[in-house]
C-alpha atoms as a PDB file:
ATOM      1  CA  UNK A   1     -18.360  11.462  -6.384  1.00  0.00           C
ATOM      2  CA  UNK A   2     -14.648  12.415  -5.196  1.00  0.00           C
ATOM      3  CA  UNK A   3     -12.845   9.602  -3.055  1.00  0.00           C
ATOM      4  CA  UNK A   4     -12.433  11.115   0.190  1.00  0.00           C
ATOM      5  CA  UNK A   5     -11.036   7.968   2.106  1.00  0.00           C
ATOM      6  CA  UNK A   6      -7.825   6.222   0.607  1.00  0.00           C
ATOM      7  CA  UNK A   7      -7.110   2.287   1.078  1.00  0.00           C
ATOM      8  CA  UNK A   8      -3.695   1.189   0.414  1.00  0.00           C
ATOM      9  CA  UNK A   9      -3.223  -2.258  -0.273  1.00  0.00           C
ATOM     10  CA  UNK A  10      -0.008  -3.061  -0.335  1.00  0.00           C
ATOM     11  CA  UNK A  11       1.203  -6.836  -1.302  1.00  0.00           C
ATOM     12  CA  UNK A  12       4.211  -9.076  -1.822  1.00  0.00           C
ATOM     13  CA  UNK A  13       4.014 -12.464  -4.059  1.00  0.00           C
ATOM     14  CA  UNK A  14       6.221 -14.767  -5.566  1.00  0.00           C
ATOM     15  CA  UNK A  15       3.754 -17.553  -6.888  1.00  0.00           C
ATOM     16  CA  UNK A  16       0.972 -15.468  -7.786  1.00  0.00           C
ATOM     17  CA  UNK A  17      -1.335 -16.551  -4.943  1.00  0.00           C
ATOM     18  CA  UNK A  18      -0.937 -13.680  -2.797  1.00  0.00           C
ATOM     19  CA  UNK A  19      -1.329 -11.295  -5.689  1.00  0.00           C
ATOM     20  CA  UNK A  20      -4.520 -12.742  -6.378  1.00  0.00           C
ATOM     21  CA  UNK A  21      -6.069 -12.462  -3.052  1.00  0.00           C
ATOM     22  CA  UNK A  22      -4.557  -8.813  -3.015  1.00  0.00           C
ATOM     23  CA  UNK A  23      -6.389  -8.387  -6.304  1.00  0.00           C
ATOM     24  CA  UNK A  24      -9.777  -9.597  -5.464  1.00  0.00           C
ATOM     25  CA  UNK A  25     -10.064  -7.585  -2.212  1.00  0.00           C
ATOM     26  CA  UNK A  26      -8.901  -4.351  -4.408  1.00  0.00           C
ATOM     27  CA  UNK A  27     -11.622  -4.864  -7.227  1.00  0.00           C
ATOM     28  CA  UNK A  28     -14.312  -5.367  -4.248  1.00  0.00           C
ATOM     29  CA  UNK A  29     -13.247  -2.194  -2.664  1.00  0.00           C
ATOM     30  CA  UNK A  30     -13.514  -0.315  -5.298  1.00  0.00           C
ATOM     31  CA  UNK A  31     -16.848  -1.672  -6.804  1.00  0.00           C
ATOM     32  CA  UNK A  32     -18.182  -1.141  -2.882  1.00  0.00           C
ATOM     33  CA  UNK A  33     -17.345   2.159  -2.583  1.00  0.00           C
ATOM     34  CA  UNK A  34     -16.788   4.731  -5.065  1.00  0.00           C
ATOM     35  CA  UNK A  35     -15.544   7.575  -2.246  1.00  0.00           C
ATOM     36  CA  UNK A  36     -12.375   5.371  -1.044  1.00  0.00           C
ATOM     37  CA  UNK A  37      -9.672   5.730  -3.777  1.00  0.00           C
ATOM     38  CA  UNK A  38      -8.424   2.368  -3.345  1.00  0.00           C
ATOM     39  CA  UNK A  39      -3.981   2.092  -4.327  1.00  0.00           C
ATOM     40  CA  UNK A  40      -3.044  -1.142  -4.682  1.00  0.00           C
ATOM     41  CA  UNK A  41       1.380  -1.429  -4.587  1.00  0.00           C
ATOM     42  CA  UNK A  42       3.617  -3.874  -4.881  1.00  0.00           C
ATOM     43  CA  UNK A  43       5.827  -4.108  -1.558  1.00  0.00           C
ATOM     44  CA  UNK A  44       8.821  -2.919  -3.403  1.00  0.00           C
ATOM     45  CA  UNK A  45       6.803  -0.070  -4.827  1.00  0.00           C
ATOM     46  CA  UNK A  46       5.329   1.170  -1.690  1.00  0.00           C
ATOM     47  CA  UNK A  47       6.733   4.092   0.440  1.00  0.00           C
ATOM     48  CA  UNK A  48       6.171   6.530   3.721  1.00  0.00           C
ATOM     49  CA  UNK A  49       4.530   8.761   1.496  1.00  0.00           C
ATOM     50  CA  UNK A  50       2.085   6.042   0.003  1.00  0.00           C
ATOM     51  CA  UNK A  51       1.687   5.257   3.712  1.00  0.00           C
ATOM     52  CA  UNK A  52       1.122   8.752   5.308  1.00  0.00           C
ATOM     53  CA  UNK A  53      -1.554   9.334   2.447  1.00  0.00           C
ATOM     54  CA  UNK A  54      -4.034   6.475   3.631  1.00  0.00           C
ATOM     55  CA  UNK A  55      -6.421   6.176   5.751  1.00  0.00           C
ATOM     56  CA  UNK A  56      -6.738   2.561   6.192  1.00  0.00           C
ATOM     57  CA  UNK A  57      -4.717  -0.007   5.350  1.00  0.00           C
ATOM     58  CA  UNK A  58      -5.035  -4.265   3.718  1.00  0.00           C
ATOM     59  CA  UNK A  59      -1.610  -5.926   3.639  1.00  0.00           C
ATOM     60  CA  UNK A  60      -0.800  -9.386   1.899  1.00  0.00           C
ATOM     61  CA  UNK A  61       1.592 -11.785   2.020  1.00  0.00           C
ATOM     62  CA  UNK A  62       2.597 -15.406   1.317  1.00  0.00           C
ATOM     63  CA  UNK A  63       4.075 -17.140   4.422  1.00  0.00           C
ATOM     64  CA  UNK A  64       7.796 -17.911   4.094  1.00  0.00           C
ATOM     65  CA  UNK A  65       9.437 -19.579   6.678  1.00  0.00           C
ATOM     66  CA  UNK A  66       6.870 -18.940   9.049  1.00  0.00           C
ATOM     67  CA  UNK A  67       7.337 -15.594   8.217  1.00  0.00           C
ATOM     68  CA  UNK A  68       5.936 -12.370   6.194  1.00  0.00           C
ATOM     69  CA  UNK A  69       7.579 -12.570   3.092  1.00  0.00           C
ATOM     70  CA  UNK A  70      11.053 -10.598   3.017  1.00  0.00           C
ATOM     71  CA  UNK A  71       9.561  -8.241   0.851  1.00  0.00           C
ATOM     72  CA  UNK A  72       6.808  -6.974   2.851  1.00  0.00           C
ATOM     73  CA  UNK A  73       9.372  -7.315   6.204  1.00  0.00           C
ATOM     74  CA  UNK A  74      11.598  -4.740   3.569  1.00  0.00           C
ATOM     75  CA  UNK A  75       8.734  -2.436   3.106  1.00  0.00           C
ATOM     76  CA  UNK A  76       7.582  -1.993   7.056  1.00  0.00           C
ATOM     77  CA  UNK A  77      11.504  -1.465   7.477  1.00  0.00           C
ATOM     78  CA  UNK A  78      11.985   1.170   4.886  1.00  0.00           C
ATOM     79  CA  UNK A  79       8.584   3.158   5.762  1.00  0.00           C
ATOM     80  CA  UNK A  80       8.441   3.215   9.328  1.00  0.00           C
ATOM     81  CA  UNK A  81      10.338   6.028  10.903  1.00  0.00           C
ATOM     82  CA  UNK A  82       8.391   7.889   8.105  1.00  0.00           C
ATOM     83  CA  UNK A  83       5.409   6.897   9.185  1.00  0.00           C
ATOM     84  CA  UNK A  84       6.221   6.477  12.837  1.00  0.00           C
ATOM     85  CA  UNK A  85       3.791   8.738  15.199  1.00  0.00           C
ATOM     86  CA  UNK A  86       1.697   9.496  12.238  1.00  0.00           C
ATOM     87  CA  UNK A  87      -0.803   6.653  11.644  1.00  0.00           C
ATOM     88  CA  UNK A  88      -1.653   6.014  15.043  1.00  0.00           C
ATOM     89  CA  UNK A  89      -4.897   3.988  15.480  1.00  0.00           C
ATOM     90  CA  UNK A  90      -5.423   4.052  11.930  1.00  0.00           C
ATOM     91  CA  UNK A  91      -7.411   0.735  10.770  1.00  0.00           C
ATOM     92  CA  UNK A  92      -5.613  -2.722   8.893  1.00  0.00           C
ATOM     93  CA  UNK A  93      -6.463  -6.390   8.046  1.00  0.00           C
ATOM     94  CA  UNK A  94      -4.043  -8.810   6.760  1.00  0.00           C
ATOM     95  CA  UNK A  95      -4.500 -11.178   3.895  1.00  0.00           C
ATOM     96  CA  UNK A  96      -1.670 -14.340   3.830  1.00  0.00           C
ATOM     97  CA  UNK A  97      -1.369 -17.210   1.403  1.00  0.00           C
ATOM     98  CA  UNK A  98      -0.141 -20.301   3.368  1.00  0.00           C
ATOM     99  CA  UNK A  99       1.356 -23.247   2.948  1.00  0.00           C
ATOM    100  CA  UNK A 100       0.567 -24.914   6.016  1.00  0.00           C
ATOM    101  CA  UNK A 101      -1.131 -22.779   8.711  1.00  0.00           C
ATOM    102  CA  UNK A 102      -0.277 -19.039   8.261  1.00  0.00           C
ATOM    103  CA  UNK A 103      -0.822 -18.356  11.930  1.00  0.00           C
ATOM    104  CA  UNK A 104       3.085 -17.477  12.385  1.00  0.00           C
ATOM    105  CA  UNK A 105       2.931 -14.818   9.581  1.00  0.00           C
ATOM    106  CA  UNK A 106      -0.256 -13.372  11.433  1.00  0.00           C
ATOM    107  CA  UNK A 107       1.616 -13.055  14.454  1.00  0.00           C
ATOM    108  CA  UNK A 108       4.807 -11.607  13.042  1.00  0.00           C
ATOM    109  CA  UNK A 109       2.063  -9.018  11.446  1.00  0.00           C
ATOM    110  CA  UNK A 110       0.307  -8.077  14.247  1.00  0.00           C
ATOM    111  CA  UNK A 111       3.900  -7.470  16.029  1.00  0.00           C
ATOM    112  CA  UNK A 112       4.627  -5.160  13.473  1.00  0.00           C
ATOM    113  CA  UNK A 113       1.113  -3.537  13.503  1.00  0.00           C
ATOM    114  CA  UNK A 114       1.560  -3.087  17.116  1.00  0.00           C
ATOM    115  CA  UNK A 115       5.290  -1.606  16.556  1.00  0.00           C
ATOM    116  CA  UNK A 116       3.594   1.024  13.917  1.00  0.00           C
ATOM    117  CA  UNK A 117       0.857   1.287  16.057  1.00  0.00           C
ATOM    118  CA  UNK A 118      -2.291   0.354  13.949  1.00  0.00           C
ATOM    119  CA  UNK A 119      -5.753  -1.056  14.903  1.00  0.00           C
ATOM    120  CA  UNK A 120      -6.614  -4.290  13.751  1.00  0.00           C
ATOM    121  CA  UNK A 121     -10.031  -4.314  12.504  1.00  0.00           C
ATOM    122  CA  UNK A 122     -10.383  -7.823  11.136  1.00  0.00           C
ATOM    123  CA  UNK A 123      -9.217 -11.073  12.085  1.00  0.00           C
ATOM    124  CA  UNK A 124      -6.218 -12.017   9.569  1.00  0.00           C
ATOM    125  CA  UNK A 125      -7.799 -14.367   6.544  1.00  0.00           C
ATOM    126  CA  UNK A 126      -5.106 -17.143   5.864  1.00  0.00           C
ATOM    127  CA  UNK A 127      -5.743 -19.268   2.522  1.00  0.00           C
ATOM    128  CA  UNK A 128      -4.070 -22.252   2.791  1.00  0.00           C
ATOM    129  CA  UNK A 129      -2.379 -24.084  -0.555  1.00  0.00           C
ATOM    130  CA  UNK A 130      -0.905 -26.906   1.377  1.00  0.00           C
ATOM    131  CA  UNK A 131       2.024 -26.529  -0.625  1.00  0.00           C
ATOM    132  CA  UNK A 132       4.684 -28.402   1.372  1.00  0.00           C
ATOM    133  CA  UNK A 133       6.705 -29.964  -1.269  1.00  0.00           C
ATOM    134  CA  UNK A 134       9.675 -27.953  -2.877  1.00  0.00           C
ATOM    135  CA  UNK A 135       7.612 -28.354  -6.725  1.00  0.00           C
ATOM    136  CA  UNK A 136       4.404 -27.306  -4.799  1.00  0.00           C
ATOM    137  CA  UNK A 137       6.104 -24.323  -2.838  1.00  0.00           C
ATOM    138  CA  UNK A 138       7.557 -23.298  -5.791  1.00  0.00           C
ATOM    139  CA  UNK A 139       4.622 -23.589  -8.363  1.00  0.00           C
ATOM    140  CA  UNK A 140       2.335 -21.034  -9.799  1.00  0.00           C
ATOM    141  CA  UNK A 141      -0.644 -20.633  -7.535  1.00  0.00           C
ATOM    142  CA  UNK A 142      -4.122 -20.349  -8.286  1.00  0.00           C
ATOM    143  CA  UNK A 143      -6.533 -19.128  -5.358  1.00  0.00           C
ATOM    144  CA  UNK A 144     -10.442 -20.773  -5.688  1.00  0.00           C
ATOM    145  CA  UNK A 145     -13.262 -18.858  -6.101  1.00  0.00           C
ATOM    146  CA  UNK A 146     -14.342 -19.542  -2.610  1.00  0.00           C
ATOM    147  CA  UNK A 147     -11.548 -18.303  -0.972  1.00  0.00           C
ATOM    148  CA  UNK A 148     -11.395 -15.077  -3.190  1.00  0.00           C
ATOM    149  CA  UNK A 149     -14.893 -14.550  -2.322  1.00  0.00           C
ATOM    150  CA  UNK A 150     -13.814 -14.193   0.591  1.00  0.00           C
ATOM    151  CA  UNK A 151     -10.569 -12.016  -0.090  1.00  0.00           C
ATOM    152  CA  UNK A 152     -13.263  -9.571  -1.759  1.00  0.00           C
ATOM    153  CA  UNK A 153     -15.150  -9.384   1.366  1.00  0.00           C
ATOM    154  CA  UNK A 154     -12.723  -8.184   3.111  1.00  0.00           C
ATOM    155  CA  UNK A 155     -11.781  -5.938   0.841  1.00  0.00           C
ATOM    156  CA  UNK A 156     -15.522  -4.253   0.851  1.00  0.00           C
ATOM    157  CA  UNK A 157     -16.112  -4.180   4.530  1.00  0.00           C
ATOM    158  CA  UNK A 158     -12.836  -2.442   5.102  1.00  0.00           C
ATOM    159  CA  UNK A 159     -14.190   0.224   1.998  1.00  0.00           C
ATOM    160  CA  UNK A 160     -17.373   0.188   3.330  1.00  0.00           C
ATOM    161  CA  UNK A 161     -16.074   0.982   7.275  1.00  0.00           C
ATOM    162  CA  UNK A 162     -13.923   3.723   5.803  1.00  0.00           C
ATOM    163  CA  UNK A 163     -16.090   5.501   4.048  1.00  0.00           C
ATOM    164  CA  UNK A 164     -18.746   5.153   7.305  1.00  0.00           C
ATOM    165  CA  UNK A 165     -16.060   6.406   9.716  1.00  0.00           C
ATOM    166  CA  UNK A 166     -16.973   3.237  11.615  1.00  0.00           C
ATOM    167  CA  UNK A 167     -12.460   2.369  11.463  1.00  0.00           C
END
């Protein structure tokens, strides 16, 4: 059956954690759906084009600072007068992988989403390392199964509600 929806995931990570989470929601999206092509891009990969070509979107981030990684900031910066006035309303959920809380990064996110105009359809799902010390921050992360379980949720429902026309 020909994909006739397209998810872009799109995903910044330095430790591995976020990639993982970006990961799991991508392989559950596409085993949940077979008509949503599901594109899953590295923040410095992504573009306007990738953008303008999907019709939902699931980013992911690590929290830095309190803040969407640099990387992802970089990639709403470069695409959005590309975008801008084209993507209106169009559906998004937000994965981050937190140190402490996350709940910063969310809101920086859902400034951005609001600035590119986009419909939340989830609530943001925060994992939370409680990496706090500079050989914690800085170490390779590894996600539980729990927590990806619930990454790959996400990443069906927002398959499943695209190819439904419910988002």
């Amino acid at each position: 059956m020909p994909a006739t929806k397209t998810l872009l995931i799109v995903y910044h990570s330095m430790t591995g954690g976020t990639r993982q989470m970006a990961e799991a929601a991508c392989a559950a999206a596409r085993a949940a759906e077979p008509t949503v092509a599901v594109r899953l891009l590295h923040a410095a990969e992504a573009h306007a084009a990738d953008v303008l070509a999907a019709d939902g979107y699931l980013f992911a981030t690590p929290e830095n600072l309190a803040a969407i990684s640099g990387q992802l900031k970089d990639f709403f910066d470069r695409c959005y007068y590309g975008a801008l006035d084209q993507i209106n309303g169009r559906p998004y959920a937000l994965l981050v992988c937190a140190g402490s809380d996350g709940q910063n990064a969310a809101r920086q996110m859902a400034r951005i989403a609001t600035g590119w105009r986009l419909n939340a359809v989830a609530e943001p799902l925060i994992v939370c390392t409680h990496a706090q010390t500079p050989e914690a921050i800085l170490a390779p992360k590894h996600i539980g199964a729990d927590d990806l379980a619930r990454c790959q949720s996400l990443g069906e429902a927002l398959a499943v509600g695209l190819a439904m026309g419910v988002f």
